[in-house]
Protein backbone atom coordinates (compact mmCIF):
# COMPACT_ATOMS: atom_id res chain seq x y z
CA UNK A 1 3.69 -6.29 -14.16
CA UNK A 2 2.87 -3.35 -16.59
CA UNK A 3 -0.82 -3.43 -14.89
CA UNK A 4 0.65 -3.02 -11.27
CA UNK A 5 3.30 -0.32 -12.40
CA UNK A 6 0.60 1.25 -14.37
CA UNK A 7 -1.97 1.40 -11.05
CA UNK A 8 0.94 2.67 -9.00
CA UNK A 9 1.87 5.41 -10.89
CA UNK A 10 -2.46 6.48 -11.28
CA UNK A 11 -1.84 6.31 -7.23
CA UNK A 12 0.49 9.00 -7.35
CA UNK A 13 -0.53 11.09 -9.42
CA UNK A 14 -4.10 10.71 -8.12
CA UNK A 15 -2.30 11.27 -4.97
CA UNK A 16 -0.57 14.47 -5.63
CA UNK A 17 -3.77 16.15 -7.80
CA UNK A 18 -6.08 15.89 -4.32
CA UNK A 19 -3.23 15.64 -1.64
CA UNK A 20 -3.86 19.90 -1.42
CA UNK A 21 -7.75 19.53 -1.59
CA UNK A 22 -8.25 16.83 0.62
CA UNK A 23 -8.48 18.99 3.51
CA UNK A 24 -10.88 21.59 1.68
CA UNK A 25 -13.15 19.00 0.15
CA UNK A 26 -13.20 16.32 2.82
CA UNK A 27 -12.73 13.23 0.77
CA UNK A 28 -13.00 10.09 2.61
CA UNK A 29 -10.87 7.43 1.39
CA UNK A 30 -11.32 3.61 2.65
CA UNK A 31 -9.84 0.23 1.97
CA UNK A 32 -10.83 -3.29 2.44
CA UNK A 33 -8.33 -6.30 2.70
CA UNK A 34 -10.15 -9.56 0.59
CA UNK A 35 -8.10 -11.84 2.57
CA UNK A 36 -9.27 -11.09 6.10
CA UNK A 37 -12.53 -11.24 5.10
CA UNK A 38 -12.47 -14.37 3.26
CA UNK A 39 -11.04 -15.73 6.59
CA UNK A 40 -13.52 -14.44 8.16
CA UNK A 41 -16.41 -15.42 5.96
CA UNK A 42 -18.31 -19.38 7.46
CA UNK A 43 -19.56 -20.52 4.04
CA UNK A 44 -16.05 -19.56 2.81
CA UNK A 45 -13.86 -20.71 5.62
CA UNK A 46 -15.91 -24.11 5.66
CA UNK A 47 -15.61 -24.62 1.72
CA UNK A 48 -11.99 -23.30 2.01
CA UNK A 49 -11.80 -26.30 4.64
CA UNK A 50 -12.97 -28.74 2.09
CA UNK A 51 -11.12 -27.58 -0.75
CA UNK A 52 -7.63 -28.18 1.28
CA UNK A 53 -9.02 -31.77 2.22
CA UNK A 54 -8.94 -32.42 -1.85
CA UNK A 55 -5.94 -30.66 -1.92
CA UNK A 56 -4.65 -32.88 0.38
CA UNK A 57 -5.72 -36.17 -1.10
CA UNK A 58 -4.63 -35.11 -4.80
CA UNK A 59 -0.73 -34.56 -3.02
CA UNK A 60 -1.24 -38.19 -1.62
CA UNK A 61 -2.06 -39.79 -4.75
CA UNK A 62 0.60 -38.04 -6.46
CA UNK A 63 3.59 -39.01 -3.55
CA UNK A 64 1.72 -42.42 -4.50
CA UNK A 65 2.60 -42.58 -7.57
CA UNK A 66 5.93 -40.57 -7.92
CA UNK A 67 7.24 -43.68 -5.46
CA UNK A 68 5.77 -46.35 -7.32
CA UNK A 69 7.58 -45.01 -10.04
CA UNK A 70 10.49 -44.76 -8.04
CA UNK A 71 10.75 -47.96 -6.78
CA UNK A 72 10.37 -49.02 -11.05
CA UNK A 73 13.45 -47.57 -11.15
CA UNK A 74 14.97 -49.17 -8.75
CA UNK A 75 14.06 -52.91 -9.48
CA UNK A 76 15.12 -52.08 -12.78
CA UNK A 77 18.87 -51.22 -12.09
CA UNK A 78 18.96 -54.15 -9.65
CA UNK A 79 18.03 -56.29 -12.79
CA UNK A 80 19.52 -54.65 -15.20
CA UNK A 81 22.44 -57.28 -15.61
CA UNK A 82 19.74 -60.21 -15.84
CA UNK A 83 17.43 -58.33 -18.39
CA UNK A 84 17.94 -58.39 -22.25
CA UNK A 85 18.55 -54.73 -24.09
CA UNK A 86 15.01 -55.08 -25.49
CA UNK A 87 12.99 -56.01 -21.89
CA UNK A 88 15.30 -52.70 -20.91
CA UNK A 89 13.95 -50.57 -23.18
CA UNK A 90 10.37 -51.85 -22.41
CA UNK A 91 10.62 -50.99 -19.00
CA UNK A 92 12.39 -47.17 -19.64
CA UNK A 93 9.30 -47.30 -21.96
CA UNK A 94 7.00 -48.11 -18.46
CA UNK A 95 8.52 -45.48 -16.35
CA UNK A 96 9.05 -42.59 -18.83
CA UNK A 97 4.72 -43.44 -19.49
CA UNK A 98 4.31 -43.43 -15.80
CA UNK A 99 5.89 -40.15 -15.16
CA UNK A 100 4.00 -38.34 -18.07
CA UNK A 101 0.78 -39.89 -16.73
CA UNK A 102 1.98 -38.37 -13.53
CA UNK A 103 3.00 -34.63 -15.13
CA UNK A 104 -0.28 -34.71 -16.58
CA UNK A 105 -2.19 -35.72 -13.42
CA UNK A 106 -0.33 -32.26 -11.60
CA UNK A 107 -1.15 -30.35 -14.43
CA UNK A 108 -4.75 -31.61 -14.29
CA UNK A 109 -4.77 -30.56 -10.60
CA UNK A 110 -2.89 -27.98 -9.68
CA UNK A 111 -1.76 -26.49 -13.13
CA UNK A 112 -3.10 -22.57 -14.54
CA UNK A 113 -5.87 -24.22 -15.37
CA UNK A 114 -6.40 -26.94 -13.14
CA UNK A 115 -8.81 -28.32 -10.56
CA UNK A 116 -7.53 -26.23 -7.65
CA UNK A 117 -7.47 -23.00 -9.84
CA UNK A 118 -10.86 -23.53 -11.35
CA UNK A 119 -12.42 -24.42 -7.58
CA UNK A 120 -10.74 -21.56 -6.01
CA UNK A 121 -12.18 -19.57 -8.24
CA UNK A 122 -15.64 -20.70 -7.84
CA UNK A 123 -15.05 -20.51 -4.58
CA UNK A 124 -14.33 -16.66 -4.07
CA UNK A 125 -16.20 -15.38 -7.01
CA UNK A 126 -19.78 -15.54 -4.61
CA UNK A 127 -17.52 -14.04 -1.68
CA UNK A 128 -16.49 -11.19 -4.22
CA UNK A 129 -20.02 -10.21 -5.19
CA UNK A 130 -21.15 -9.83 -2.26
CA UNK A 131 -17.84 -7.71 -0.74
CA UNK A 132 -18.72 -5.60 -4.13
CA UNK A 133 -22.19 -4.95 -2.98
CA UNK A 134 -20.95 -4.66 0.52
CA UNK A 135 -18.73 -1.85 -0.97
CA UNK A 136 -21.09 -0.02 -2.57
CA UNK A 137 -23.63 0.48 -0.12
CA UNK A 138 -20.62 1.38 2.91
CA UNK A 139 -19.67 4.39 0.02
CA UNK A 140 -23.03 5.51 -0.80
CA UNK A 141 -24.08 5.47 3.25
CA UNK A 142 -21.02 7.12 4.81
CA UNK A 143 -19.70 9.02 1.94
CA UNK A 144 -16.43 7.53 0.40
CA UNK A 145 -15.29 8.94 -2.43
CA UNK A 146 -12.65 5.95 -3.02
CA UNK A 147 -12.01 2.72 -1.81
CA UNK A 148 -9.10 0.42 -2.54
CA UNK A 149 -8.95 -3.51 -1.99
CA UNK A 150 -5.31 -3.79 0.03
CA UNK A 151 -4.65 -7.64 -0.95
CA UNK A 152 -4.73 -6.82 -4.98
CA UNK A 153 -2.09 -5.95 -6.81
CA UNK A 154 -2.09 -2.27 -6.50
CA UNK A 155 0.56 -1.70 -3.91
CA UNK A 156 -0.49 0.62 -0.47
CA UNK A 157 2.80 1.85 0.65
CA UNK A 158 1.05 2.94 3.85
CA UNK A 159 -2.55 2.47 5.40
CA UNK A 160 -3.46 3.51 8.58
CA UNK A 161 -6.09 1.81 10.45
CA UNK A 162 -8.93 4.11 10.71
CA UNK A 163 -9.53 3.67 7.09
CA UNK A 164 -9.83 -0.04 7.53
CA UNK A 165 -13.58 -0.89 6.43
CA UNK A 166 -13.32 -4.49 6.60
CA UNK A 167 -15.12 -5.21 9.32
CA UNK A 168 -18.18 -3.24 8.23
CA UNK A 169 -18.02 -4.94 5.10
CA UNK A 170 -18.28 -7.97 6.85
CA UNK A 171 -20.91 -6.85 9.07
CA UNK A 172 -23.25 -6.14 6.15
CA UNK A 173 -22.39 -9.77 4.10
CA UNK A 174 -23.27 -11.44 7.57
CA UNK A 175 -26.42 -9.25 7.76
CA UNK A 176 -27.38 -10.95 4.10
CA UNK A 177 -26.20 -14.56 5.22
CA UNK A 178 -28.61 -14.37 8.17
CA UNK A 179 -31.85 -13.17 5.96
CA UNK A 180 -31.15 -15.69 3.68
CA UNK A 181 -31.39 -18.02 6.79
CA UNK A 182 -34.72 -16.58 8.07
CA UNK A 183 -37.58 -19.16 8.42
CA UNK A 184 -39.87 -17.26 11.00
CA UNK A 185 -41.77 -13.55 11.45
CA UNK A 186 -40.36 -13.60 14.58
CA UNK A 187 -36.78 -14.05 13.18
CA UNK A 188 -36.77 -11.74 10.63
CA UNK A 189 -38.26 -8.95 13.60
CA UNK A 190 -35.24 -9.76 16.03
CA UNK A 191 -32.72 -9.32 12.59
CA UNK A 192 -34.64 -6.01 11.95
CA UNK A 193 -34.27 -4.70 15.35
CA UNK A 194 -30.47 -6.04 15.30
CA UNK A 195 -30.05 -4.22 11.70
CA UNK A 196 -31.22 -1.29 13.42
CA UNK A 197 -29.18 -0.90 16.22
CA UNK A 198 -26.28 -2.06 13.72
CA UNK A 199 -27.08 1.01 12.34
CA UNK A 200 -27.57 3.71 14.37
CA UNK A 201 -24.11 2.31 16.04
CA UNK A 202 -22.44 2.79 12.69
CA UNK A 203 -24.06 6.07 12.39
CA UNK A 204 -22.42 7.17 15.72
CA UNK A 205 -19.13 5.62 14.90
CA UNK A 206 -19.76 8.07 11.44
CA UNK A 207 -20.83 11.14 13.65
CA UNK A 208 -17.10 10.18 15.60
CA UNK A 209 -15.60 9.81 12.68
CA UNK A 210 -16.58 13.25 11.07
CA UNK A 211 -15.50 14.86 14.57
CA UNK A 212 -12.35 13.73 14.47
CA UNK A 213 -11.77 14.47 11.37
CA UNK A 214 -12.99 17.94 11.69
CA UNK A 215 -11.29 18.36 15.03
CA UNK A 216 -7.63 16.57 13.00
CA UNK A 217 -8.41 19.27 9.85
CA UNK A 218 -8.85 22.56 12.26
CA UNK A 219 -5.88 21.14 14.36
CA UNK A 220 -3.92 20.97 10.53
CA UNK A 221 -5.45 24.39 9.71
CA UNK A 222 -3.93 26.08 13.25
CA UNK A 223 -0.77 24.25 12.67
CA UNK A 224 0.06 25.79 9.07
CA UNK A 225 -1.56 29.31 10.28
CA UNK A 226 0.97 29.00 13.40
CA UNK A 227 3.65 27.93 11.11
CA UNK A 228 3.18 30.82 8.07
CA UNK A 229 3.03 33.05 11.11
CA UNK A 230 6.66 31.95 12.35
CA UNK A 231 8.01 32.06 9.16
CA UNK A 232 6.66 35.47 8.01
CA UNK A 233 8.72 36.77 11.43
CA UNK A 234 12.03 34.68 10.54
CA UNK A 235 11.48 36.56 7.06
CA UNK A 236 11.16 39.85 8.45
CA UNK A 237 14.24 39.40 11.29
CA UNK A 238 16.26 37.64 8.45
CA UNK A 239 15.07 40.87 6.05
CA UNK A 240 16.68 42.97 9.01
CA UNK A 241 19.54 41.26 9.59
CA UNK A 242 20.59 41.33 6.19
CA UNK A 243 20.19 45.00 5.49
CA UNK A 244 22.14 45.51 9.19
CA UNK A 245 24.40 43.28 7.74
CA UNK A 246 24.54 45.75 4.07
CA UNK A 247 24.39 48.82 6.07
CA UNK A 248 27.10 47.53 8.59
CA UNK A 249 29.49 46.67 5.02
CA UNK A 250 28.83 49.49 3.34
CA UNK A 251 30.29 51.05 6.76
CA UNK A 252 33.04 49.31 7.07
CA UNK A 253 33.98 50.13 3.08
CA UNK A 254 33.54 53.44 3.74
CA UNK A 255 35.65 53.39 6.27
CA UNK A 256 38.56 51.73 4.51
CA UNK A 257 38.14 53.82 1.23
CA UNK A 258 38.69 56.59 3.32
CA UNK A 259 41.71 55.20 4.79
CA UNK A 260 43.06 53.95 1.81
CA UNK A 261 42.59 57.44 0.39
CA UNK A 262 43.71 59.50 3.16
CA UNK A 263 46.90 56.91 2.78
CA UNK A 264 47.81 57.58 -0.49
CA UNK A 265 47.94 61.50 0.02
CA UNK A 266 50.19 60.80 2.63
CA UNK A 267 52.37 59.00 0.68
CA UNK A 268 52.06 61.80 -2.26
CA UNK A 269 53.39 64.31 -0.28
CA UNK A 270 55.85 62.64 1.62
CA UNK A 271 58.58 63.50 -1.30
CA UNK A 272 57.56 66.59 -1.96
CA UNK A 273 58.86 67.43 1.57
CA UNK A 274 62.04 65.28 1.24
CA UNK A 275 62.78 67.36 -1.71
CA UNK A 276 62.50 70.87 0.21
CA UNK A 277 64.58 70.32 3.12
CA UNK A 278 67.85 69.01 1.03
CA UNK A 279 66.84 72.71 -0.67
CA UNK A 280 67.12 74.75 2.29
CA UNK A 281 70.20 72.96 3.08
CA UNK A 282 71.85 73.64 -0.32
């Protein structure tokens, strides 16, 4: 668990260190998914196919048993009343023996370290090599600066499919599989000329590839330029609105300070002239 929370948390920072220089540096990322091509793999699929027929037989011998042991239980409580308390004992002694001999038996086969685990195992490890291989020389020929297996533990939260390399992958461990089955000149020509045109497919699919990506990185570029653009102009009209908006305030303070002012004089010298006209009348 610590391993997987510890690869996740490399993924995001690794993440947010190149997420800004991806598009200046180009860097190719791939991934392969280790299941599909193990499907995919004949020596694997038809040694897979074998495996599950042991598999299967193992499960039978165990339902085998686990009813024998069943029906031993059985008998026993249907004779319980005719047996003595030490022929009782003898056969809890039988069963109890039978069902470790079975535990053991599951543990043998399909425990941590069992049969199936070990076979597996075997199995794959050849498969794994060569998808390694396979790996490197996909990187080294088109570039990648990473790729990630999508079956293992470290978690892809999203992948989209154009960084899929799994069939090229398997394209190059069938390319080995068939030299390995090469008994003729005339064979190993017709794989050659196949191998070539392989190639210079892949190297168009490459030459697509970089287009798009070139095309998808000038189409990013135009998008930010266009949106820097629109926001430098909402900065400016909101920079104007706001000092209308100051100048407009300032206004309308003015304004009422020079109400409020003009007000209060009035109001000053409102008595004054209350107090002169009961004067005169005096």
């Amino acid at each position: 668990m610590k391993t997987r929370v510890l690869l996740v948390l490399a993924t995001i920072l690794w993440s947010t260190f190149f997420n800004s220089a991806e598009a200046q540096k180009g860097i190719r990322i791939g991934y392969i998914d280790m299941e599909y091509i193990l499907e995919n793999v004949p020596e694997y699929k038809e040694a897979s196919a074998d495996l599950d027929t042991k598999v299967q037989k193992w499960k039978v011998e165990i339902e085998a048993e686990l009813k024998d042991v069943e029906q031993m239980r059985k008998d026993l409580n249907n004779e319980r009343v005719l047996l003595t308390k030490e022929l009782i004992e003898e056969r809890e002694e039988d069963i109890l023996f039978k069902e470790k001999e079975i535990l053991e038996y599951q543990q043998k086969r399909f425990g941590p370290n069992g049969d199936l685990f070990i076979q597996k195992k075997r199995l794959v490890q050849p498969i794994q090599d060569q998808v390694f291989v396979a790996v490197q020389e996909v990187a080294k020929n088109k570039k990648y600066d990473f790729i990630f297996d999508k079956s293992a533990d470290l978690v892809m939260l999203y992948s989209a499919d154009r960084h899929d390399i799994s069939d090229q992958i398997l394209l190059r461990i069938n390319r080995a599989s068939k030299r390995k089955q090469i008994n003729s000149k005339k064979e190993k020509k017709e794989l050659e000329r196949a191998e070539k045109r392989n190639a210079e497919q892949e190297n168009e699919v490459t030459d697509r590839e970089r287009a798009v990506s070139q095309k998808q990185a000038d189409r990013e570029r135009l998008l930010e330029e266009r949106k820097a653009a629109r926001d430098s102009i909402r900065a400016a009209k909101k920079k104007e609105y706001e000092e209308r908006r100051a100048k407009l305030l300032a206004a309308q303070k003015r304004k009422r300070d020079s109400i409020k002012a003009l007000k209060g004089q009035l109001e000053k010298e409102t008595p004054d002239d209350s107090n002169g006209t009961s004067e005169e009348n005096n």
